[in-house]
Protein backbone atom coordinates (compact mmCIF):
# COMPACT_ATOMS: atom_id res chain seq x y z
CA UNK A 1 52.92 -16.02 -11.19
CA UNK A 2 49.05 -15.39 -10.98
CA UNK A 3 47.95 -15.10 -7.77
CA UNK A 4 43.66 -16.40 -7.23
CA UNK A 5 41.28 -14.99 -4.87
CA UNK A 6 40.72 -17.04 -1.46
CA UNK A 7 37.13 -16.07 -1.80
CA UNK A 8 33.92 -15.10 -3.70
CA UNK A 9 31.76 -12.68 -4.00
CA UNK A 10 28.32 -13.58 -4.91
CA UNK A 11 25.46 -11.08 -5.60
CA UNK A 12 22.58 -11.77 -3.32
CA UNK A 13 19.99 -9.77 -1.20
CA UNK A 14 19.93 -10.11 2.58
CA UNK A 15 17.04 -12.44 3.78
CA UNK A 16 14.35 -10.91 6.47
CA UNK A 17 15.29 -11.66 10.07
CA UNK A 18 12.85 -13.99 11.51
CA UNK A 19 12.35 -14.20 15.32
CA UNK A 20 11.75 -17.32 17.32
CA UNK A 21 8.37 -18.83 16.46
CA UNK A 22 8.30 -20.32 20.13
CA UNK A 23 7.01 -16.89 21.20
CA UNK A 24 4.91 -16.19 18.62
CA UNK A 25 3.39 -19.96 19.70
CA UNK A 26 3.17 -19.20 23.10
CA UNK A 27 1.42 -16.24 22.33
CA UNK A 28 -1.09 -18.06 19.75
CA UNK A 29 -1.68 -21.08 22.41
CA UNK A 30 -2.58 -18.53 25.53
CA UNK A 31 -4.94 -16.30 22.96
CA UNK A 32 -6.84 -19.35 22.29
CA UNK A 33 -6.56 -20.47 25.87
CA UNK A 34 -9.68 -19.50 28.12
CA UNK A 35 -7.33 -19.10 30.84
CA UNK A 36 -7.18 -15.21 32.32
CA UNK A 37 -3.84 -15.45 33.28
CA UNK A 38 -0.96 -18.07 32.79
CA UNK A 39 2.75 -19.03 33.98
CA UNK A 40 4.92 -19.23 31.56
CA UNK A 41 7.62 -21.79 31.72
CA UNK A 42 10.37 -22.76 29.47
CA UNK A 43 14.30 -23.56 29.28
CA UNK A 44 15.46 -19.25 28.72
CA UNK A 45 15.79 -16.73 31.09
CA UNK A 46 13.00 -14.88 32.46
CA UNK A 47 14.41 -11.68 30.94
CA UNK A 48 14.76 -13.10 27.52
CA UNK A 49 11.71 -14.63 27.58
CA UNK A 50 9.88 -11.60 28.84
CA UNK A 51 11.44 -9.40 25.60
CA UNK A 52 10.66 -11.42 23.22
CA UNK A 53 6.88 -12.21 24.01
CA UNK A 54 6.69 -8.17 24.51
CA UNK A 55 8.11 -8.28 20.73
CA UNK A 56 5.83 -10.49 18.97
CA UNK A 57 2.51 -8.73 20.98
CA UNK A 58 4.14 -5.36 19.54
CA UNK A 59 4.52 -6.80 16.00
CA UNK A 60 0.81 -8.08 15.93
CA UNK A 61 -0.44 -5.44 17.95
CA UNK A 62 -2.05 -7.81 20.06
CA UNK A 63 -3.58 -5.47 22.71
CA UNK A 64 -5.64 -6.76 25.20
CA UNK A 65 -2.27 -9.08 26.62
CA UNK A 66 0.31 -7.82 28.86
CA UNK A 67 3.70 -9.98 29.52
CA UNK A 68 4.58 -9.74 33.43
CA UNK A 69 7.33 -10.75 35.48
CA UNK A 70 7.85 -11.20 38.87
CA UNK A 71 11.13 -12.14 40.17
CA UNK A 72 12.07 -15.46 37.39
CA UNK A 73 8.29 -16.12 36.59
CA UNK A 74 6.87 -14.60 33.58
CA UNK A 75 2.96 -14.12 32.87
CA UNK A 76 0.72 -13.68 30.30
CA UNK A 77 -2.30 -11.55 31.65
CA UNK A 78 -5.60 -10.91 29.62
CA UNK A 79 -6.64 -7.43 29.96
């Protein structure tokens, strides 16, 4: 008796990670923004928030904008 294979393997590269454009939005909206400094508020955590806005200003090497937290509140600060 022939026994078949409970799977597949199919040839295919890996695609690109892509982060979570809501940062990379966030940042876009505040660099447009005339506003010096802002609060930003959304449903994550401060602490996730606060890494991946430091991410995306790293990956565009957007200097100039500092992410800040204090206590659950995270900033965006024009320097």
């Amino acid at each position: 008796m022939i026994k078949t294979k409970a799977f597949e393997l199919i040839p295919r590269p890996v695609p690109p990670q892509t982060r979570s454009s809501l940062y990379k939005q966030i940042v876009e909206e505040f660099v447009k923004s005339e506003h010096q400094s802002v609060l930003v508020q959304t449903d994550r955590r401060a602490s996730t928030l606060v890494q991946g806005l430091r991410k995306v200003l790293k990956a565009e090497a957007s200097s100039g904008i500092k992410v800040v937290q204090r206590g659950q509140e995270v900033y965006l600060v024009k320097s």
